[in-house]
N, C-alpha and C. Protein backbone atom coordinates (compact mmCIF):
# COMPACT_ATOMS: atom_id res chain seq x y z
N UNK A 1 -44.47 25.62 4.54
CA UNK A 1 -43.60 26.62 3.96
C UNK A 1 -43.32 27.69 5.02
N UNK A 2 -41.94 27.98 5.30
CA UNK A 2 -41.55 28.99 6.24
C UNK A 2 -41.55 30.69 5.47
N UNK A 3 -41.92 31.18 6.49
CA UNK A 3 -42.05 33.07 6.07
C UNK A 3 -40.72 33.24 5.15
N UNK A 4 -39.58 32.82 5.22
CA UNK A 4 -39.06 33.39 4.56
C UNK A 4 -39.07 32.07 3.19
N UNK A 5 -38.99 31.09 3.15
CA UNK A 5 -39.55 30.54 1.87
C UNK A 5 -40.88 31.36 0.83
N UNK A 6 -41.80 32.10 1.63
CA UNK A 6 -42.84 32.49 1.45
C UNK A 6 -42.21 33.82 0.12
N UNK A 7 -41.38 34.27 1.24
CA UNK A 7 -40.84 35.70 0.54
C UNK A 7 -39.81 35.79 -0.52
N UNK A 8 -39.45 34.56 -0.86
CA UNK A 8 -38.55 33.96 -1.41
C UNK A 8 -39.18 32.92 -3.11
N UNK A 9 -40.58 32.48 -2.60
CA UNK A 9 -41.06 32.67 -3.82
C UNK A 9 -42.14 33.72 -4.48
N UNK A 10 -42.16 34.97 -3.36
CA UNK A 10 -42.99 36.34 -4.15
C UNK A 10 -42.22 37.16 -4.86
N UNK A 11 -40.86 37.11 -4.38
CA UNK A 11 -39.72 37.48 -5.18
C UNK A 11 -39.13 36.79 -6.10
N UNK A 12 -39.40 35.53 -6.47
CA UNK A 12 -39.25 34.46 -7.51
C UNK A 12 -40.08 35.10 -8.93
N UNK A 13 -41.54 35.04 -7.98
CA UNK A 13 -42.42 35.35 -9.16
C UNK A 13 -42.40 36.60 -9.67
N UNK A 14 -42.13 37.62 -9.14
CA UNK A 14 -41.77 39.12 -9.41
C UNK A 14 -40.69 38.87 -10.22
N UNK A 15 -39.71 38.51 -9.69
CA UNK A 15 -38.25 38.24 -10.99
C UNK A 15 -38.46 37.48 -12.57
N UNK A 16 -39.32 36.15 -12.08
CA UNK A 16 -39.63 35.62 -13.48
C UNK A 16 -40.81 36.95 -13.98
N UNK A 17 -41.77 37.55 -13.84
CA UNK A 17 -42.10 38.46 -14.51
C UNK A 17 -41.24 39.62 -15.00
N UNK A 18 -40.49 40.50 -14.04
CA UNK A 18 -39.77 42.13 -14.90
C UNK A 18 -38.19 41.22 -14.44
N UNK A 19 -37.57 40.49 -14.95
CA UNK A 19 -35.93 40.46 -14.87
C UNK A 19 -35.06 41.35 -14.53
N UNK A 20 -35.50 42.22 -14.89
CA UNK A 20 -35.05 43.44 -14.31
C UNK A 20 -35.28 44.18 -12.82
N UNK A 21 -36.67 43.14 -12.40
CA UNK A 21 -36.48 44.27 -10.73
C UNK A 21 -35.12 43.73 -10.05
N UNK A 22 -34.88 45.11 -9.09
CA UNK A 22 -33.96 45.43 -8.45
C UNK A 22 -34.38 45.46 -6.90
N UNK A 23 -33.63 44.35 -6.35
CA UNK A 23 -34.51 43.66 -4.96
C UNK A 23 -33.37 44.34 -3.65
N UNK A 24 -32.47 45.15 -4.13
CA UNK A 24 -31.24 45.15 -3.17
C UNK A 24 -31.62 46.47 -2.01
N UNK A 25 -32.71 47.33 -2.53
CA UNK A 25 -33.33 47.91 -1.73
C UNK A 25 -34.46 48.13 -0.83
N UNK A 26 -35.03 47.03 -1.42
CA UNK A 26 -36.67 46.90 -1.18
C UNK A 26 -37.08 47.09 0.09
N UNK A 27 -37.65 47.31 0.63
CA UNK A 27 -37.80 47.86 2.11
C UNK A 27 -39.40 46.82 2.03
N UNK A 28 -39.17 45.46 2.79
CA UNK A 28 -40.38 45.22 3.48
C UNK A 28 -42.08 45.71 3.44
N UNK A 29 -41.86 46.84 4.29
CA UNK A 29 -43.03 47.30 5.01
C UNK A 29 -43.34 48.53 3.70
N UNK A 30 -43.27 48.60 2.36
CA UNK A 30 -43.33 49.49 1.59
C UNK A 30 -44.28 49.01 0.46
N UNK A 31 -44.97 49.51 -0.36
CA UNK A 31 -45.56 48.87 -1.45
C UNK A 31 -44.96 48.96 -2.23
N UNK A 32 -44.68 46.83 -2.73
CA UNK A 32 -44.19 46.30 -3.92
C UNK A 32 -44.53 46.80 -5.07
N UNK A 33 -45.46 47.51 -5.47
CA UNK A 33 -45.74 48.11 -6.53
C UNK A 33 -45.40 49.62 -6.95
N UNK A 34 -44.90 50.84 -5.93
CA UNK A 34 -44.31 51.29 -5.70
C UNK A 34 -42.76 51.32 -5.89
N UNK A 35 -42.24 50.21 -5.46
CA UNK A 35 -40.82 50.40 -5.68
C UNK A 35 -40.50 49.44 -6.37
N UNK A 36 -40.65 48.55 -7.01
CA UNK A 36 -40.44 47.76 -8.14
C UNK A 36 -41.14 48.06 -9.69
N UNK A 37 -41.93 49.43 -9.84
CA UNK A 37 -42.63 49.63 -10.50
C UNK A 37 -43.60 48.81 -11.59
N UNK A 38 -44.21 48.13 -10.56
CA UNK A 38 -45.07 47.29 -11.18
C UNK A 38 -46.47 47.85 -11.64
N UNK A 39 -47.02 47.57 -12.26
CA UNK A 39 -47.89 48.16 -12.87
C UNK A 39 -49.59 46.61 -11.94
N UNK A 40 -50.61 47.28 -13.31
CA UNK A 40 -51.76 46.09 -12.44
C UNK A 40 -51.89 44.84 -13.00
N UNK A 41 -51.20 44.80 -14.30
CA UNK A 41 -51.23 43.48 -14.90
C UNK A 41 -50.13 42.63 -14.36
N UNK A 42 -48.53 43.53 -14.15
CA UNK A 42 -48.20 42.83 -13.30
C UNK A 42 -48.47 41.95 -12.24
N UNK A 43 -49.13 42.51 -11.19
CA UNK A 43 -50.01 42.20 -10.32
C UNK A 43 -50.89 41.25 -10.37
N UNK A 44 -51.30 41.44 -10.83
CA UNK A 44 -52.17 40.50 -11.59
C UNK A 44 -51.43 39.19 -12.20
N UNK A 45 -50.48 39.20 -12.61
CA UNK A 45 -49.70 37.92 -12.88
C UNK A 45 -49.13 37.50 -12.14
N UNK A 46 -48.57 38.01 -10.78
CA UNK A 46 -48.42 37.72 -9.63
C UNK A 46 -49.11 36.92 -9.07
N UNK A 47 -50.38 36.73 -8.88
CA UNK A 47 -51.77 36.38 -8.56
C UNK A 47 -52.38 35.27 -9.25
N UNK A 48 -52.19 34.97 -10.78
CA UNK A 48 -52.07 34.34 -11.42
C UNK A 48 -51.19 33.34 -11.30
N UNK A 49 -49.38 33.26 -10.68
CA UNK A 49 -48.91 32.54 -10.61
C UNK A 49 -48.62 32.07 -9.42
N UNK A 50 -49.49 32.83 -8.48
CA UNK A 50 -49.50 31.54 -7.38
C UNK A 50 -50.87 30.95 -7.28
N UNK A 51 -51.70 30.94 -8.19
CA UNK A 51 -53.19 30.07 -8.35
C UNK A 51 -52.38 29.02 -9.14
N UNK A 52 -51.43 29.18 -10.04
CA UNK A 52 -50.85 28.08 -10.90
C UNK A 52 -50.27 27.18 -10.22
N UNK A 53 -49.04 27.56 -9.54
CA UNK A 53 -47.68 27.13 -8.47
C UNK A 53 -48.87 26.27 -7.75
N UNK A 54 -49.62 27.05 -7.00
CA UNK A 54 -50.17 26.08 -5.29
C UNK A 54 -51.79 26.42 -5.36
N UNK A 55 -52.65 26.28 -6.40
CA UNK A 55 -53.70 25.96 -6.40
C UNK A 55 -54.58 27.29 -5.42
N UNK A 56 -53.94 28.33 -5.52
CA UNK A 56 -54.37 29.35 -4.31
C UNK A 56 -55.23 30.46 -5.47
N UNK A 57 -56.70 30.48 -4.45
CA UNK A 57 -57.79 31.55 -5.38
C UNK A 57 -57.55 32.75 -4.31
N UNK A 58 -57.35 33.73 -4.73
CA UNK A 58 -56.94 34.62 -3.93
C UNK A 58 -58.12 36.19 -4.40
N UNK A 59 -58.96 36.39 -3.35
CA UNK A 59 -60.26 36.49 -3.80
C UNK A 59 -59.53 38.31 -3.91
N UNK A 60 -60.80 39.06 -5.05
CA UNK A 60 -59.97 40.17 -5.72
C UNK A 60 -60.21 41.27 -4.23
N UNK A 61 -60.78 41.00 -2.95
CA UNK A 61 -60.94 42.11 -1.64
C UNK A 61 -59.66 41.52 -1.13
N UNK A 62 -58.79 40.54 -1.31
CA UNK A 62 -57.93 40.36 -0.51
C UNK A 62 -56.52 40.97 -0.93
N UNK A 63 -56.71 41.47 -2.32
CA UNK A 63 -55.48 42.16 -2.86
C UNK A 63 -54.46 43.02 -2.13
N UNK A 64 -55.67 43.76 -1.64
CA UNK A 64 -54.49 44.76 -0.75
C UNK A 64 -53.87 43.94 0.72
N UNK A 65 -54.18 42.97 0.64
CA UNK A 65 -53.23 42.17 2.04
C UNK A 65 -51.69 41.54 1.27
N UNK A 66 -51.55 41.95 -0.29
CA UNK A 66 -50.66 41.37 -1.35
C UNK A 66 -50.51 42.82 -1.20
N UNK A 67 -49.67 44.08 -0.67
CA UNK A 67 -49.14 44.82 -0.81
C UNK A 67 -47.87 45.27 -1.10
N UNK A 68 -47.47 45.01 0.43
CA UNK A 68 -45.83 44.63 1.01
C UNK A 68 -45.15 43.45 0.77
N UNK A 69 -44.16 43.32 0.59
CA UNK A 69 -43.39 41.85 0.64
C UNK A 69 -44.28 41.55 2.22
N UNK A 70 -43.83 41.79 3.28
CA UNK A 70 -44.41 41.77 4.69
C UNK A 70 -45.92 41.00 4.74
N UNK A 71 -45.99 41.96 4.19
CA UNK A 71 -48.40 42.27 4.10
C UNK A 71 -48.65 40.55 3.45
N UNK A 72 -47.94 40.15 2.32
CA UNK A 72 -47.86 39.09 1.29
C UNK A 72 -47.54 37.89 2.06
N UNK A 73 -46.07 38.21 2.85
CA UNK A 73 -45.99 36.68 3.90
C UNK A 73 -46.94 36.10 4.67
N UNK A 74 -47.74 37.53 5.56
CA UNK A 74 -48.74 37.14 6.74
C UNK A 74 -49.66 37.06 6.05
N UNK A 75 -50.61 37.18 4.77
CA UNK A 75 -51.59 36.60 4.28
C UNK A 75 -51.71 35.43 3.76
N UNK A 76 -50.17 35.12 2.97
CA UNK A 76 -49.87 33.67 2.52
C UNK A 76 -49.32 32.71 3.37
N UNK A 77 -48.95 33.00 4.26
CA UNK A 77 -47.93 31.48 5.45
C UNK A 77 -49.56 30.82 5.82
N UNK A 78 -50.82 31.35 5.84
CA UNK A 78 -51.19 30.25 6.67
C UNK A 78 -52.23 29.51 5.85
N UNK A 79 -51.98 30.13 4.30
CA UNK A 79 -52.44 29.29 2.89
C UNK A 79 -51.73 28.64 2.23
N UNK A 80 -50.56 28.31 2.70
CA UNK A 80 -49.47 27.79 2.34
C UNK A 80 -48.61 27.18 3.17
N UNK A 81 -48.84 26.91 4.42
CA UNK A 81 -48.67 26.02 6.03
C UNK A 81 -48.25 25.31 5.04
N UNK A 82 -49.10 24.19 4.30
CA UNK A 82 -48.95 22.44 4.49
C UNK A 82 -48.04 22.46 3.02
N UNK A 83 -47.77 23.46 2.26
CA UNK A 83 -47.00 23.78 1.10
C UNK A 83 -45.59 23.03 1.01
């Protein structure tokens, strides 16, 4: 799976959760939770649906590397290489 496939289904799963986020500003290097106003259950279902999607345990100290859209690619491309 390429970085931007990567970013392409964190923004998948963000969309199938609030239909409503608004992706036309999002700035990268910013926290997704911050400007999409996601809350922790959100988050949390985030997390949830990529253990579903690709079998990924994503241990609860590694959360904050799931910050940024950015932060989210470089923790997931190399758990998701053979994807």
């Amino acid at each position: 799976m390429t970085r931007d496939d990567i970013k392409d289904l964190i923004l998948e799963i963000i969309e199938d959760i609030d239909d409503e986020a608004d992706f036309d500003d999002l700035d990268p290097d910013k926290p997704l939770r911050d400007q999409l106003d996601l809350d922790s259950m959100d988050f949390l279902d985030i997390v949830m649906e990529l253990r579903k999607r690709h079998q990924l345990q994503i241990p609860e100290e590694d959360y904050p590397h799931l910050a940024t859209l950015n932060s989210c690619t470089a923790y997931l491309e190399p758990l998701l290489k053979e994807a």
